[in-house]
Structures are given as structure tokens and as C-alpha cells.
Protein backbone atom coordinates (compact mmCIF):
# COMPACT_ATOMS: atom_id res chain seq x y z
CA UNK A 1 170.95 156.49 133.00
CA UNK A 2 171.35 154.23 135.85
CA UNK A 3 171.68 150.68 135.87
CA UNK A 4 168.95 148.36 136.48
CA UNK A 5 170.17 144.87 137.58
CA UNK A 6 167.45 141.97 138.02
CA UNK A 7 169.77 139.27 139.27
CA UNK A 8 167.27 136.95 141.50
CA UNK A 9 168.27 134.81 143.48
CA UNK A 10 172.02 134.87 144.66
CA UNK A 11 173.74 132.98 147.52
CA UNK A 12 173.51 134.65 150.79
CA UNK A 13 176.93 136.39 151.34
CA UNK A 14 176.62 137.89 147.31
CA UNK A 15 173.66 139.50 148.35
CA UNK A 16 175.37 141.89 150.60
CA UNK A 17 178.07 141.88 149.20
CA UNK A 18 176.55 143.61 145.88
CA UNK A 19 175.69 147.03 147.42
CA UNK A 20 179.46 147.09 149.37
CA UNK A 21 181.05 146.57 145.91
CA UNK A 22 179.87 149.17 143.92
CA UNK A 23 180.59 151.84 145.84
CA UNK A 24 184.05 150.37 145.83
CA UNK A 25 184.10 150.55 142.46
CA UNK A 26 182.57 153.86 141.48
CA UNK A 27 179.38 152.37 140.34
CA UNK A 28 175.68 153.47 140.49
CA UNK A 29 172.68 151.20 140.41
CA UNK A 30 169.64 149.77 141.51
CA UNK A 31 169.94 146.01 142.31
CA UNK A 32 166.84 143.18 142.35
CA UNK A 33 167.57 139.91 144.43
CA UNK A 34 166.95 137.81 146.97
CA UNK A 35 169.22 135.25 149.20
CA UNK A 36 169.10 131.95 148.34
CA UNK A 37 170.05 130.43 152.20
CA UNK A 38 168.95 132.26 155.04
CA UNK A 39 170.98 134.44 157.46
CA UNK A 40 170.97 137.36 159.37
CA UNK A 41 172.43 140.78 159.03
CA UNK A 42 173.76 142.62 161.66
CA UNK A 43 173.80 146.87 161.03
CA UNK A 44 177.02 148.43 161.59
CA UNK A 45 176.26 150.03 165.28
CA UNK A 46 174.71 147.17 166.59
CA UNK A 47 175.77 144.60 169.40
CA UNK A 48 177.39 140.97 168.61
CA UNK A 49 175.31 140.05 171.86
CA UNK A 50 171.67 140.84 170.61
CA UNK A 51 172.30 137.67 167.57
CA UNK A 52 171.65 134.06 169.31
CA UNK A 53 174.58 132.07 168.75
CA UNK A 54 172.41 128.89 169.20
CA UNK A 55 170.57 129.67 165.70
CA UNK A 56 173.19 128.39 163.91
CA UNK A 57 172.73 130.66 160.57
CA UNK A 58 175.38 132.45 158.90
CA UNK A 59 175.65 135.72 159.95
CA UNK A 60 176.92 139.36 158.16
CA UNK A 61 177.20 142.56 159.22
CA UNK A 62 176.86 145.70 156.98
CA UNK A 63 178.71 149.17 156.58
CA UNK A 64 174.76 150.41 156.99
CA UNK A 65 172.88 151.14 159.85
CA UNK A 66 169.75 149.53 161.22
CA UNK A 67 168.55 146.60 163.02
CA UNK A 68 169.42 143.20 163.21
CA UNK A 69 167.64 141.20 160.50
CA UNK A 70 166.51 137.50 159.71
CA UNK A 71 166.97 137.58 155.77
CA UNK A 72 165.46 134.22 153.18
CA UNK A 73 164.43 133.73 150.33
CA UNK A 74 160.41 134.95 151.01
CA UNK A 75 161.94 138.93 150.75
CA UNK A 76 162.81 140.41 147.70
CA UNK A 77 165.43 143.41 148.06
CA UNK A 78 166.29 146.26 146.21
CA UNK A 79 169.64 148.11 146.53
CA UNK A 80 170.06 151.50 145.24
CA UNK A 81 173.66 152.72 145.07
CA UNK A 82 174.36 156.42 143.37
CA UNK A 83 176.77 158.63 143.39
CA UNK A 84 175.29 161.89 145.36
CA UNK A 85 177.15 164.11 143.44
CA UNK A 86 175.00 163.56 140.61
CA UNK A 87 171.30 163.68 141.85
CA UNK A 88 170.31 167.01 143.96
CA UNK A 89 167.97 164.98 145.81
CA UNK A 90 170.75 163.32 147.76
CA UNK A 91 171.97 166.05 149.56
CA UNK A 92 170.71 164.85 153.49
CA UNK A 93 169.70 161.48 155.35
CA UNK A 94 166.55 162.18 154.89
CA UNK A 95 166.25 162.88 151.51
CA UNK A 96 168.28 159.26 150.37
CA UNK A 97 165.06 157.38 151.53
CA UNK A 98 162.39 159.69 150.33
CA UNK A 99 163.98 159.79 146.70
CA UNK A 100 164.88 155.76 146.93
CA UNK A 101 161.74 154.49 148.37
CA UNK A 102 159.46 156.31 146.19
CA UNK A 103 159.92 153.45 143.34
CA UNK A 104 159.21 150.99 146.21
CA UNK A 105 156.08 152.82 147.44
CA UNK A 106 154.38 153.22 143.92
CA UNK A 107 155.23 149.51 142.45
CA UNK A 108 152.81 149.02 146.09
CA UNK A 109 150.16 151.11 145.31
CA UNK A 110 150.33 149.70 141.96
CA UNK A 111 149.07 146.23 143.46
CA UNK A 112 146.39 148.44 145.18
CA UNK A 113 147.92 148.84 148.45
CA UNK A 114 148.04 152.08 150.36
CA UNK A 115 151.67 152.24 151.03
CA UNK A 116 152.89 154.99 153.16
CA UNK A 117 156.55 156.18 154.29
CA UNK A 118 157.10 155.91 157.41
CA UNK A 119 160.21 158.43 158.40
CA UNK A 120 163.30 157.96 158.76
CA UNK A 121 163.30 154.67 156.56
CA UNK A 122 160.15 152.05 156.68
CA UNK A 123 157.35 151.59 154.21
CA UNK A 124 153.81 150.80 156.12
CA UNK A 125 150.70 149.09 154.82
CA UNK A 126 147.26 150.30 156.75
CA UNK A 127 150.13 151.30 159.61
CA UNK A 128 152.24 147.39 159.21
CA UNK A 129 155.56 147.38 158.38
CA UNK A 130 156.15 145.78 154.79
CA UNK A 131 159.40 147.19 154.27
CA UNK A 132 162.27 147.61 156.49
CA UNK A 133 165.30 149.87 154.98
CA UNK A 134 168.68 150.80 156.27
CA UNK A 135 170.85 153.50 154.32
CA UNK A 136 174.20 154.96 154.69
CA UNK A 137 177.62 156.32 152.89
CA UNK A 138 179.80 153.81 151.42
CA UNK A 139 182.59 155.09 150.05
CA UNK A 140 182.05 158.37 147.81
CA UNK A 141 178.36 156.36 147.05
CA UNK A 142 174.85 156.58 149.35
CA UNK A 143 173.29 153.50 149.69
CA UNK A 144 169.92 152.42 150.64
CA UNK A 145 168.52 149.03 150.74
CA UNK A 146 165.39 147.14 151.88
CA UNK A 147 163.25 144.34 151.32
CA UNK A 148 159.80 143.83 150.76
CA UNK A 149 158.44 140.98 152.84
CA UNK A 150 156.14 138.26 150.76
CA UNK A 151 155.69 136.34 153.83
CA UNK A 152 157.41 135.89 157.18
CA UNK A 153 157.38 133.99 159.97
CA UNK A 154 158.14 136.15 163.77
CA UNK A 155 158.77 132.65 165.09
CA UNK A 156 162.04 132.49 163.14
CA UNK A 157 162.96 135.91 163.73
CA UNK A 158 162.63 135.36 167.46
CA UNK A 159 165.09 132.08 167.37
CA UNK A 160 167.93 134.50 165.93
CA UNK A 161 167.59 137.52 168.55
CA UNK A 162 169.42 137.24 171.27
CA UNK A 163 167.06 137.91 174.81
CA UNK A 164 164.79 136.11 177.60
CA UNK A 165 162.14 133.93 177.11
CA UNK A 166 159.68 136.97 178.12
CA UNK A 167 161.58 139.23 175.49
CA UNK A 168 161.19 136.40 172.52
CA UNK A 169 157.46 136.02 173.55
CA UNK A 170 156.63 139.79 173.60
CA UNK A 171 159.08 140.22 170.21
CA UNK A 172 157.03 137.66 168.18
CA UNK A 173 153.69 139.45 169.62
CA UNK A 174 154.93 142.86 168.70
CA UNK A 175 155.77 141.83 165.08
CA UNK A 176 152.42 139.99 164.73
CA UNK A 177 150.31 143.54 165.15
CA UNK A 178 153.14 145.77 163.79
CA UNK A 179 154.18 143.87 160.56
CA UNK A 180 152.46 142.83 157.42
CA UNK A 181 153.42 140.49 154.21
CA UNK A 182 152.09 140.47 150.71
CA UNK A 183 150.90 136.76 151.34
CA UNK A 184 148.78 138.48 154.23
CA UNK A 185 147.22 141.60 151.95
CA UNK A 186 146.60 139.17 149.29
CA UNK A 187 145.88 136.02 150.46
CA UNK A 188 144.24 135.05 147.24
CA UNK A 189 147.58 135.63 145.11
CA UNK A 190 150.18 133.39 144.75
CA UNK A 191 153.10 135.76 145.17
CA UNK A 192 156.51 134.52 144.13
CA UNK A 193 159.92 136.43 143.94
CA UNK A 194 160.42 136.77 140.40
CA UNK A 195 156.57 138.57 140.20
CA UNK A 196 157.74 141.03 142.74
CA UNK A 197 161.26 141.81 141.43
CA UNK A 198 159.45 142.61 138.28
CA UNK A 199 156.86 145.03 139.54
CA UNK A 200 159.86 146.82 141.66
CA UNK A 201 161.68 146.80 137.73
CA UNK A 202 159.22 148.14 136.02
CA UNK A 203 158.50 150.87 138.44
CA UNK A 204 162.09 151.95 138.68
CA UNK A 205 162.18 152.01 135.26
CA UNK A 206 159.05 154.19 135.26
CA UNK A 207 159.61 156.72 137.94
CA UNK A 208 163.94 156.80 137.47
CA UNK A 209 164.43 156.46 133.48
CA UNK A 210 166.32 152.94 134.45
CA UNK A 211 168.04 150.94 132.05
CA UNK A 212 168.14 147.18 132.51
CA UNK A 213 171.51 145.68 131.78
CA UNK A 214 172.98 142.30 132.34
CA UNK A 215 175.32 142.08 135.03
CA UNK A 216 179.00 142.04 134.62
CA UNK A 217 179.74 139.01 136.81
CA UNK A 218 182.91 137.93 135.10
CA UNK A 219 184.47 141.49 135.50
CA UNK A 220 183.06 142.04 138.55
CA UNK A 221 183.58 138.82 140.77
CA UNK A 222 186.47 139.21 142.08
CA UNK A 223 186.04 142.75 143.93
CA UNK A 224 183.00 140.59 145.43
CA UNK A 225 184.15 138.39 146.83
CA UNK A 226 187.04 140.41 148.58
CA UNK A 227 184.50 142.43 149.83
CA UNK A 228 182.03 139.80 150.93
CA UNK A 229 185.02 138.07 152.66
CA UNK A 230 185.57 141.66 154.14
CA UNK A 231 182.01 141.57 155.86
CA UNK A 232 182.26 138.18 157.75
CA UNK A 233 185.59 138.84 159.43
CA UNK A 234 185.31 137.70 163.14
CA UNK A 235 186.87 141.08 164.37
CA UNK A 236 184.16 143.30 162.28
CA UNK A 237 181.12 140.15 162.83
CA UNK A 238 182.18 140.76 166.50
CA UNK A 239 182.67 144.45 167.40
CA UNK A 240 180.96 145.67 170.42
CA UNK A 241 178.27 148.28 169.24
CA UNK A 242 175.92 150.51 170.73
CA UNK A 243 174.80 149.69 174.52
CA UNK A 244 171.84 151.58 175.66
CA UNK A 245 170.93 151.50 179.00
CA UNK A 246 168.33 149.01 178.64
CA UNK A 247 168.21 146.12 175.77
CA UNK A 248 166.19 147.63 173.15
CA UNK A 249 164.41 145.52 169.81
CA UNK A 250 162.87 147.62 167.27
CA UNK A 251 159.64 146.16 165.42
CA UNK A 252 159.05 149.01 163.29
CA UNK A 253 160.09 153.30 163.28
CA UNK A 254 158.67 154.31 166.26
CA UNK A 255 157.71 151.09 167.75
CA UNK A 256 160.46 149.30 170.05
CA UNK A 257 160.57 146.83 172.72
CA UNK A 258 163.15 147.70 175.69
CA UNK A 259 163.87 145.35 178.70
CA UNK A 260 165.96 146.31 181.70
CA UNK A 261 169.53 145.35 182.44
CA UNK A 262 168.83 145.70 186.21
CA UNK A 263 168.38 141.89 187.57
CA UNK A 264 165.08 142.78 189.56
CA UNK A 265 163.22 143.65 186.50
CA UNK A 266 164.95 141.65 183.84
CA UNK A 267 161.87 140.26 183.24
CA UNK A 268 160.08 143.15 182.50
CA UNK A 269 159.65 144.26 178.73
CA UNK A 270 157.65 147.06 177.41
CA UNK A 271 156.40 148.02 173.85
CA UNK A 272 157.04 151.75 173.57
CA UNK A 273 156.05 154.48 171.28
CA UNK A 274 158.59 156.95 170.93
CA UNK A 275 156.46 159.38 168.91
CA UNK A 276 153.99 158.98 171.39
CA UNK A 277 156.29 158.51 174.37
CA UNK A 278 154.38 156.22 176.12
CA UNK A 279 154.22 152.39 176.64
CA UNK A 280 151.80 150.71 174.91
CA UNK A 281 152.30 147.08 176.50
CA UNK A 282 153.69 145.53 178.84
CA UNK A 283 154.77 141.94 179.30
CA UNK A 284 156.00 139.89 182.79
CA UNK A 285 154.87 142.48 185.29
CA UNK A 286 152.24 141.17 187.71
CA UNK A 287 150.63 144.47 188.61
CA UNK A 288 148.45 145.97 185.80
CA UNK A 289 148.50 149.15 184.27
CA UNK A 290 146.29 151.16 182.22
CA UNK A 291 147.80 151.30 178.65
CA UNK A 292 149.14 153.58 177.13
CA UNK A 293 150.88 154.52 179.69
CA UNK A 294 152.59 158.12 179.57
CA UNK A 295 155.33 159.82 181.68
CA UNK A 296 152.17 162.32 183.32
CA UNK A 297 150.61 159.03 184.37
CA UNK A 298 153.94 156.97 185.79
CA UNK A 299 153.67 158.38 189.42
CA UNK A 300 149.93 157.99 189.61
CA UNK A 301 149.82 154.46 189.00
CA UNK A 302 153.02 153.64 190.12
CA UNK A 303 153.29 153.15 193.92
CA UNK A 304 156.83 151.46 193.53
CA UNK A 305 159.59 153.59 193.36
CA UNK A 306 161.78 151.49 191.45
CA UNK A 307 159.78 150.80 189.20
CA UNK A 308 159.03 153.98 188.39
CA UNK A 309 162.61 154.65 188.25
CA UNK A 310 162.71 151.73 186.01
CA UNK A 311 159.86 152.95 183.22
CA UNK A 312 161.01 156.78 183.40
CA UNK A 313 164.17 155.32 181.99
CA UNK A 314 162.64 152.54 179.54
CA UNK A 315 160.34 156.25 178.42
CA UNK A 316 163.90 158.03 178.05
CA UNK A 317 162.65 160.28 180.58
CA UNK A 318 164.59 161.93 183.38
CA UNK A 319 163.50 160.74 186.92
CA UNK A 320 161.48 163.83 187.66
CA UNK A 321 161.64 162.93 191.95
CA UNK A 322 165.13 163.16 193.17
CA UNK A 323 164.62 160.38 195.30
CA UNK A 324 164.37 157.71 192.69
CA UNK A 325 167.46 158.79 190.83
């Protein structure tokens, strides 16, 4: 039987900290909260430079992968921490978020929505993003967690990423078409935390055979907040990460906004598709160009070779003539 913990809301550092500890600790569970205070949460591969310093909001980063995210009180998450030893549907990356998210996708469907997974780890709404997950190994324990978005503002999300005025203003576009928010489904609901926590409960306990339990804080409290300390130490906050060659934003799996490094087109962002592999927008370019855009189309409406060189590489395409590379 696992453990079913509907804790609510929790102050911001607690609510990260939760998933780290258990693992720590040899414990399975599915956790139900939300953060109290905003803040944001870096993912362990990312950059200290993509968070703006001048947002002045507290700022974590987790032992889990994905993107940097803007975290309050309108998102309820869910944490599922279990030991893969005993479930057989643990046994690869992929599998983690298809067995975890299930719960997630049918307390959706339950409200009438036709909630999708999206691979490797989002939950989609008529093609919106609704839930954004990140997953990983902690310890001897997998771990996935993920939020489901009541409502949400891209304006606020903007002020915490890191980028050029161009990159902001295409960022809070992008997340206008590509995400979605219970408030916006339902608009004639009141939706409030508590509602959705229960509706995640009850379907965990429905599809998983959960059992609810109060949770041990006085036993537990300690190991907390060692750990929590553990994720906002300036050396770990502030570890250089991944560096592609262009800075990249992800909106949803398989939609991501990349801007150049190179000075002469550091204005330059582009929405791109990498299912699709091609751009589907572009912002601060003063030429236009027929959208999509794929790779088979780049020279033909292209006349400048740097450019070109430029969106073969925001594409992740080699420079197919040698003279551009």
C-alpha cells in the first residue's frame, strides 16, 4: 500500500524539499500540495544564467531534470516517490511517467477534459500544456513530480527568465497558444486548491490502491529541513549547467524557443518544433518568411548566408553548403 499524503499548502522550500526527503529516507509515496510563497525551481542540468536575478523570488534547484519553473500557490502538485524495486512498471524513463501520470490524466478526464500524454513527461488539454512534469532517481527511489496549473499568468513567468526583451515578448506569446489552465477550460467553475488536490486523491486512490495517512511531521522534520537547506546552497543554486549553442526556452515537449548567442542575430528568436523540425515563428527578423519553415525550404527563402547558417543551427541541422559552415 502506498502512502497517500494530502498536506496543502506548505511554505515554499518544504515543498521541494518533500520529494528529496523520502528517498533519503527509504520512503514511498504520493504527495498533494502546493507552495504557499512563490518561487522558482531550477532542474538539475540547467543554467544559473537563464533565472533573472532582478525578480527577486526565492529560488531552488532540484536533483530532477526539467525546465526552469515559476511555482505559487494557483498549481497544485503531486509527487510520487517509490521504490522501483517494487513495481515492474518502473523499470525505464519512460515508463516512470506513463505509470505516474496516469492518476493525473484520469482525475482530468474525470472533470470532462480530454487529457492526453504528451511523451517524455507533459499532460496536454486539446494540444495545451496543463501539466508540466520532471522525473528522475533520487537515491535508491524514482521520482516524478508535476503540477497541474489552475490558472497562470506568462507575464510572471517572463519576469523570472533570464533573456532579451524580444525573447520575454515571444516567451509570453508562445505560452499563451501552447498552455492552458483549469480557470481557462472552465471558466464557469470556481476552482480552488483544496478541490483539485482532492480529485488527484481520490483518483490515486482509485487507480493505485492508495492509503491516505497523516503525515509524520514531528518524526520527519528534521531530515527536511537538512535537505531543504541542502537545495538552496549557493554552490549547487549556482552551478553552471547545460550550454547549448543557442539559448533555448521550452514552452511545452516539443515546442521550444531558441535565440542565438552570435551578436548579429541576438535578436532573433524562433519557435521550433522539434517533432516537426521546423520553425513555426519567428520574432525580430525584418524579412518574412513563410511559416513553418523546414530545413528543405531554408536555402530557398533564404538569400543570406548567415542566416541560413544561423536557422540550420537553431533547426539542429548540419549546414548542408560548406561555405556557410
Amino acid at each position: 500500500m502506498i502512502p497517500l499524503y494530502r498536506l496543502g499548502g506548505v511554505d515554499w522550500l518544504t515543498s521541494q524539499a518533500l520529494y528529496h526527503t523520502l528517498p533519503v529516507m527509504h520512503e514511498e509515496g504520493v504527495i498533494l500540495c502546493w507552495p504557499l510563497n512563490p518561487y522558482v525551481s531550477l532542474g538539475c542540468h540547467q543554467d544559473w544564467e537563464e533565472f533573472d536575478t532582478t525578480s527577486y523570488v526565492p529560488v531552488v534547484r532540484r536533483h530532477v531534470g526539467g525546465t526552469l519553473v515559476y511555482l505559487d500557490s494557483h498549481q497544485v502538485f503531486f509527487q510520487v516517490i517509490l521504490d522501483p524495486s517494487r513495481h515492474s512498471e518502473l523499470h525505464t524513463p519512460a515508463k516512470w511517467y506513463r505509470y505516474a501520470l496516469y492518476p493525473v490524466i484520469q482525475a482530468l478526464a474525470q472533470l470532462g477534459l480530454d487529457a492526453e500524454f504528451k511523451e517524455p513527461a507533459d499532460i496536454l488539454v486539446n494540444g495545451r500544456k496543463i501539466s508540466g512534469n520532471a522525473g528522475g532517481q533520487i537515491e535508491d527511489s524514482v521520482v516524478v513530480v508535476g503540477n497541474i496549473l489552475l490558472r497562470f499568468s506568462p507575464e510572471i513567468m517572463v519576469k523570472v527568465r533570464a533573456g532579451s526583451t524580444m525573447l520575454k515578448t515571444a516567451f509570453a506569446e508562445a505560452m499563451s497558444r501552447h498552455l492552458v489552465t483549469l480557470e481557462e477550460l472552465s471558466p464557469d467553475r470556481a476552482w480552488t486548491a483544496p478541490d483539485v488536490m482532492d480529485i488527484l486523491a481520490e483518483s490515486f486512490q482509485r487507480h493505485w490502491s492508495t492509503q491516505s495517512i497523516e503525515f509524520p511531521w514531528n518524526k520527519w522534520r528534521p531530515a527536511l529541513e537538512t535537505v531543504g537547506q541542502d537545495l538552496i546552497r549557493p554552490d549547487w543554486i549556482k552551478a553552471p549547467g547545460h550550454r547549448p549553442p543557442y539559448h533555448q526556452v521550452k514552452v511545452r515537449e516539443g515546442i521550444y524557443l531558441r535565440q542565438p548567442r552570435q551578436n548579429d542575430f541576438s535578436n532573433l528568436v524562433a519557435e521550433v518544433n522539434t517533432e516537426k523540425h521546423c520553425l513555426n515563428a519567428l520574432w525580430g527578423l525584418s524579412a518574412s518568411l513563410p511559416l513553418p519553415l523546414f530545413p528543405s525550404d531554408v536555402d530557398r527563402h533564404v538569400p543570406n548566408g548567415i542566416l541560413r547558417r544561423i536557422l540550420y543551427q537553431l533547426l539542429d541541422v548540419p549546414v548542408p553548403d560548406p561555405l556557410y559552415s
